[in-house]
N, C-alpha and C. Protein backbone atom coordinates (compact mmCIF):
# COMPACT_ATOMS: atom_id res chain seq x y z
N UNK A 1 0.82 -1.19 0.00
CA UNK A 1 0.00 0.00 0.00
C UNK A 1 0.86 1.26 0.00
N UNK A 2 2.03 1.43 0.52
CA UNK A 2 2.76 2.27 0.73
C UNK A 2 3.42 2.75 -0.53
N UNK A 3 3.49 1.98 -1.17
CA UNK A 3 4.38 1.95 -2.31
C UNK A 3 3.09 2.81 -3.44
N UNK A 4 1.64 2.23 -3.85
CA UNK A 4 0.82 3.08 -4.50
C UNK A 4 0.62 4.33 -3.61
N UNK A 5 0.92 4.43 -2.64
CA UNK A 5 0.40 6.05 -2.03
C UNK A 5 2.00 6.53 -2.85
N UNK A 6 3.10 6.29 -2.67
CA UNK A 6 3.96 6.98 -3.18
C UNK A 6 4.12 7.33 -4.65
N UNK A 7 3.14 6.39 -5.22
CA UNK A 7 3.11 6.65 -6.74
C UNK A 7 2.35 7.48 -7.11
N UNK A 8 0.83 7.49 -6.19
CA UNK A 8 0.22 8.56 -6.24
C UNK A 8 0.69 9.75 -6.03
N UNK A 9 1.57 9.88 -5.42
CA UNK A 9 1.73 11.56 -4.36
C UNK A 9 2.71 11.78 -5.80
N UNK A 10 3.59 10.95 -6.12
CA UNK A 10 4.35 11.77 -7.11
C UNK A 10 3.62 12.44 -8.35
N UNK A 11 2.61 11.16 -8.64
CA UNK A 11 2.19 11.73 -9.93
C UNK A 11 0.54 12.52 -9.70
N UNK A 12 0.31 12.78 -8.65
CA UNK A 12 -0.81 13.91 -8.12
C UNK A 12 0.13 15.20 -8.22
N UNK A 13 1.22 15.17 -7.77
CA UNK A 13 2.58 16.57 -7.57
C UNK A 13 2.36 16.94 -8.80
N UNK A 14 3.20 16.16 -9.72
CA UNK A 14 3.66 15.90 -10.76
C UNK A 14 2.20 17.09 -11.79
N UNK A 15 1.28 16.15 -11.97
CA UNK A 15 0.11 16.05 -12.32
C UNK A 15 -1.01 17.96 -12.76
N UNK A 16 -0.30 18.21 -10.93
CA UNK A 16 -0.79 19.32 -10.36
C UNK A 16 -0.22 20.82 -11.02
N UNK A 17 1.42 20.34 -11.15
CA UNK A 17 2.05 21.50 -11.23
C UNK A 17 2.25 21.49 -12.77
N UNK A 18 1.57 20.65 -13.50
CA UNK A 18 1.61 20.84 -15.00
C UNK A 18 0.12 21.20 -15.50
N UNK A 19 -0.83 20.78 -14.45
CA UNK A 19 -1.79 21.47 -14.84
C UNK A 19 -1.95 23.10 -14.84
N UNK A 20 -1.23 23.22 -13.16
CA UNK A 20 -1.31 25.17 -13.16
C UNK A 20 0.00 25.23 -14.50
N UNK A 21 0.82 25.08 -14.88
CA UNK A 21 1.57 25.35 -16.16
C UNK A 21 0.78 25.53 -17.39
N UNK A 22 0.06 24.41 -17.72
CA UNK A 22 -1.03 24.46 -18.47
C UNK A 22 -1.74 25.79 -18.53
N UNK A 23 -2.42 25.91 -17.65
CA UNK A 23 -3.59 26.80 -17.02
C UNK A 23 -3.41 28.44 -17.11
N UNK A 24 -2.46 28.12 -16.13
CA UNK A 24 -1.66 29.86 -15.92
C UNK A 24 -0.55 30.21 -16.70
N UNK A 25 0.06 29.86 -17.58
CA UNK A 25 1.32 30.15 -18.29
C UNK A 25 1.14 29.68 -19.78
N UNK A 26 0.65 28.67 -20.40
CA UNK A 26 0.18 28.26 -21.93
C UNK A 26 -0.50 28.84 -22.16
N UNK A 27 -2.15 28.69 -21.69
CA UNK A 27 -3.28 29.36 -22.24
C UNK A 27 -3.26 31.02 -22.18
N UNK A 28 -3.00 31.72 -21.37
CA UNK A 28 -3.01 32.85 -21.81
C UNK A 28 -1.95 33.26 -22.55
N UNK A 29 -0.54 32.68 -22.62
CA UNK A 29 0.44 33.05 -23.49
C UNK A 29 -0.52 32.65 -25.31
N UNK A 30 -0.89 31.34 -25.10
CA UNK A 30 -1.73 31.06 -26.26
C UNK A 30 -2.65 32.03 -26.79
N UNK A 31 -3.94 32.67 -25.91
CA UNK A 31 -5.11 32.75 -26.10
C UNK A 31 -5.31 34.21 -26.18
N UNK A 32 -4.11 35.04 -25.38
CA UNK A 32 -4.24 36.53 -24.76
C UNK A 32 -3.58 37.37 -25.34
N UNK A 33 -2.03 36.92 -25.43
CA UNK A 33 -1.12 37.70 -26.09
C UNK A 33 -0.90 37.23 -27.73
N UNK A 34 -0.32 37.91 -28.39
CA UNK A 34 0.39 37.86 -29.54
C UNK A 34 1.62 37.94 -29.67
N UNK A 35 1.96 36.74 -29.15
CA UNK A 35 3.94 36.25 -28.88
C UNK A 35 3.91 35.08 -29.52
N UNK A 36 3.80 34.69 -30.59
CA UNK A 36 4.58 33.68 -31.48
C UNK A 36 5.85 32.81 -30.93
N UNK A 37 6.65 33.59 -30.38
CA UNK A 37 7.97 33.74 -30.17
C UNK A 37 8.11 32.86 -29.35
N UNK A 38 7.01 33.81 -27.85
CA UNK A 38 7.10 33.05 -26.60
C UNK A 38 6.32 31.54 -26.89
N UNK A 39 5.08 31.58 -27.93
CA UNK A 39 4.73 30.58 -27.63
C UNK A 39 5.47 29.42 -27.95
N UNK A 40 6.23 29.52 -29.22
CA UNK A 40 7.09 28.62 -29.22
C UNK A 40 7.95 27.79 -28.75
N UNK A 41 8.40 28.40 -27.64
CA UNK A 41 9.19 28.26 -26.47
C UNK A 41 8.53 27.42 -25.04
N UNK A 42 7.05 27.94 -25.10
CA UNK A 42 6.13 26.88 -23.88
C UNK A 42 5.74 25.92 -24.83
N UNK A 43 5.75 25.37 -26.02
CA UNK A 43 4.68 24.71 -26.54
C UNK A 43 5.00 23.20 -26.03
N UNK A 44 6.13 23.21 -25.05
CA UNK A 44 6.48 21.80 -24.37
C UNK A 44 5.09 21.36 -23.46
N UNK A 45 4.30 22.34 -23.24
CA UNK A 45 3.89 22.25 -21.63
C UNK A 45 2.70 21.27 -22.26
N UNK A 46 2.05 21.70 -23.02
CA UNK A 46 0.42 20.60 -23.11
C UNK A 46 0.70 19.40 -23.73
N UNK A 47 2.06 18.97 -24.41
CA UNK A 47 2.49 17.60 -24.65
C UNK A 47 2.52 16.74 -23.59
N UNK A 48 3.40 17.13 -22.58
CA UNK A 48 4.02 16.78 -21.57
C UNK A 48 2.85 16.60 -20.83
N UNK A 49 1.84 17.58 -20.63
CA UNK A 49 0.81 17.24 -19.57
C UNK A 49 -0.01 16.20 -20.46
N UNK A 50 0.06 16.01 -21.99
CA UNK A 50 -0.74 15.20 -22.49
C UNK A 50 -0.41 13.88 -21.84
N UNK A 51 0.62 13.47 -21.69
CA UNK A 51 1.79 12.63 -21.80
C UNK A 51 1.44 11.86 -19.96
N UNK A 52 1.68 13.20 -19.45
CA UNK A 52 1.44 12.85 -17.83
C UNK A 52 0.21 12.18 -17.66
N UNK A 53 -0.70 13.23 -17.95
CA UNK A 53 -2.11 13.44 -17.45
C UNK A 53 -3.08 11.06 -17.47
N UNK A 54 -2.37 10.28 -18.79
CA UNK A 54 -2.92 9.02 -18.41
C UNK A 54 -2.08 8.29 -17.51
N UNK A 55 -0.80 8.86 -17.31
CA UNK A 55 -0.11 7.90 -16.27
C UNK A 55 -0.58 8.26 -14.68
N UNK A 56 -1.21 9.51 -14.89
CA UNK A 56 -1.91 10.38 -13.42
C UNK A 56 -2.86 9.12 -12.81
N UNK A 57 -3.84 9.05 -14.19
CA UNK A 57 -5.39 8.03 -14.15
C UNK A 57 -4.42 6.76 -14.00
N UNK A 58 -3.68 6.32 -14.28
CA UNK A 58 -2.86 4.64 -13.68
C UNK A 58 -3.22 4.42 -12.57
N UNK A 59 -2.01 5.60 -12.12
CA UNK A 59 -1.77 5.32 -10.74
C UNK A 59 -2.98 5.83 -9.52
N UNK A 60 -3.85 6.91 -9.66
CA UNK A 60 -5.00 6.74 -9.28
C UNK A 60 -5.99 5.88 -9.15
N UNK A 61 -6.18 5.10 -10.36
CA UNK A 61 -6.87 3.41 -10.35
C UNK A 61 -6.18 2.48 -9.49
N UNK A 62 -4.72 2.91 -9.41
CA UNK A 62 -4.08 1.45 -8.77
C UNK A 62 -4.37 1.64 -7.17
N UNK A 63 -3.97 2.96 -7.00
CA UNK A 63 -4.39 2.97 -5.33
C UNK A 63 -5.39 3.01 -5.36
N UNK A 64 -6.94 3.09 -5.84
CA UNK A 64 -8.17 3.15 -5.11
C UNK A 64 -8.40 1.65 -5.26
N UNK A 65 -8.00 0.86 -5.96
CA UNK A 65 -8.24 -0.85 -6.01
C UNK A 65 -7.39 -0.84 -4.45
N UNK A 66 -6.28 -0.56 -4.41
CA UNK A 66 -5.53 -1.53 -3.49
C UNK A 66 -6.23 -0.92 -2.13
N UNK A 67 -7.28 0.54 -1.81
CA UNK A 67 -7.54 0.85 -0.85
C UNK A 67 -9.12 0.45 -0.80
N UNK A 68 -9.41 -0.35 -2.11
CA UNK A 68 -10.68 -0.66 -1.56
C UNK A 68 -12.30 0.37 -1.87
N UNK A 69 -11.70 1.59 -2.64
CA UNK A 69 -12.70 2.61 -2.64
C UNK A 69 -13.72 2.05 -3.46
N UNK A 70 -14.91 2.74 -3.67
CA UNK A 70 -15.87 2.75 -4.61
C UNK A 70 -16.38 3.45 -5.74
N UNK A 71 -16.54 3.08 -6.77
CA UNK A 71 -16.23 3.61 -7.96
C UNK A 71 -16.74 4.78 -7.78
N UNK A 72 -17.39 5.50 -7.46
CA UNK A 72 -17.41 7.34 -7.33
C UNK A 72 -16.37 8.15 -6.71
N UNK A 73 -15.59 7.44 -5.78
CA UNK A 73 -15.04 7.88 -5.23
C UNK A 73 -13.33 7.68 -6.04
N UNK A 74 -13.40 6.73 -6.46
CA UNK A 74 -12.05 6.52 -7.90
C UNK A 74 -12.63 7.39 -8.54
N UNK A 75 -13.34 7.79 -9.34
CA UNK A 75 -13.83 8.38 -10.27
C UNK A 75 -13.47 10.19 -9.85
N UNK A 76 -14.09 10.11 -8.36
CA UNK A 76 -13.84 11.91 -7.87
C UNK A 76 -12.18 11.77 -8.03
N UNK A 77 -11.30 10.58 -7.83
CA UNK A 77 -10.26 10.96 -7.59
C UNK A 77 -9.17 10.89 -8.57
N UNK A 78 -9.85 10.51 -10.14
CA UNK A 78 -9.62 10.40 -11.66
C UNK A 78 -9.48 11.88 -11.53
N UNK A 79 -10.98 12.41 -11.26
CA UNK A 79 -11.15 13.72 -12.25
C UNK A 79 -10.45 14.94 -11.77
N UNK A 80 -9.60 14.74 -10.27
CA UNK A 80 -9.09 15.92 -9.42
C UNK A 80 -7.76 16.25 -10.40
N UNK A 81 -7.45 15.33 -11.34
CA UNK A 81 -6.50 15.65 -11.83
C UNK A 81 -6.54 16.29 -13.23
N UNK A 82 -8.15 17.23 -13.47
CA UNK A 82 -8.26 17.91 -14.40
C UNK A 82 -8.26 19.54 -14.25
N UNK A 83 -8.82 19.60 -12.71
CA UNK A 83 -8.50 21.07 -11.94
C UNK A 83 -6.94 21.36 -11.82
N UNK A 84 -6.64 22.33 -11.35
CA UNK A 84 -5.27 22.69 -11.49
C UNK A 84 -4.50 22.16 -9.96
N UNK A 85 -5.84 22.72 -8.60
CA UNK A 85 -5.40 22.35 -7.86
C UNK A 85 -5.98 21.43 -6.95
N UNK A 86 -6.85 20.48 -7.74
CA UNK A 86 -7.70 19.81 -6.90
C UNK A 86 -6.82 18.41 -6.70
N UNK A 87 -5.49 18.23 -8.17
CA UNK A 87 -5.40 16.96 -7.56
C UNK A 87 -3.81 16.98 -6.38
N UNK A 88 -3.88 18.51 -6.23
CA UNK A 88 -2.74 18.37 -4.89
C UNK A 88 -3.89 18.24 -3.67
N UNK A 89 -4.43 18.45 -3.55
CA UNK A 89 -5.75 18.55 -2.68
C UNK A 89 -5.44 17.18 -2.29
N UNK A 90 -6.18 16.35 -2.84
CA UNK A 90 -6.34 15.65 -3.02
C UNK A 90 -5.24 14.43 -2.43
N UNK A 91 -4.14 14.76 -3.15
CA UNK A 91 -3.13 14.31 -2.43
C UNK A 91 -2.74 14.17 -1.26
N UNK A 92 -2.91 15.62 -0.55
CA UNK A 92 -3.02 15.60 0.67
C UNK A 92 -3.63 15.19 1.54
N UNK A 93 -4.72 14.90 1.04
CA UNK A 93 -5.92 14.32 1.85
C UNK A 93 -5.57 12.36 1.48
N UNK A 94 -5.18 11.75 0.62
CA UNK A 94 -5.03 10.65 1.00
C UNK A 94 -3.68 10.49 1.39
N UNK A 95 -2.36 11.00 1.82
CA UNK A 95 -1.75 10.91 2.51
C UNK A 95 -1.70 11.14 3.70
N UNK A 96 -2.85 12.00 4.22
CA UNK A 96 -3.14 12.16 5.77
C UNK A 96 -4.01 11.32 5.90
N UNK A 97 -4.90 10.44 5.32
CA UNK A 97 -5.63 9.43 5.74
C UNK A 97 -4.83 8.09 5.75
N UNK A 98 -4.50 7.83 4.67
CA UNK A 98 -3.21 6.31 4.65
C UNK A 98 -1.70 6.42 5.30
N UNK A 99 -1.49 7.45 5.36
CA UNK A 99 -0.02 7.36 6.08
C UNK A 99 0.38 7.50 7.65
């Protein structure tokens, strides 16, 4: 069990801080300004979160099997990792409950 909470926490971290990248630093460089330049230069960030974002849902499935949850509650804890900061939240909250 210890071992999926640690896989979780990395890739909830992980998960979290590419979503606010996403969020706060792509899209308005994308959507707001007219920087070509700059965007060229972030256009790493929504691959990478593409990239992250199903290994996030892995390891989220693997710990709610090994803890036993019920599928709404896997499911709330799939989708925390589409907010920016719900799936550090989140994190925190099943490391203060399992650890």
């Amino acid at each position: 069990m210890k071992s999926a909470i640690l896989r979780f926490r990395v890739m909830a971290i992980i998960s979290g801080v590419m979503s606010l990248l996403l969020w706060f630093v792509y899209m308005p460089i994308k959507y707001l300004f007219d920087a070509p330049d700059l965007h060229s230069k972030i256009i790493w960030i929504p691959m990478v979160h593409g990239y992250l974002y199903p290994i996030y849902i892995l390891t989220a499935i693997s710990f709610s099997l090994k803890a036993r949850w019920p599928l709404m509650k896997m499911l709330g804890l799939m989708l925390a990792g589409t907010l920016p900061i719900a799936s550090l939240i989140a994190e925190r909250r099943v490391v203060r409950r399992y650890s």
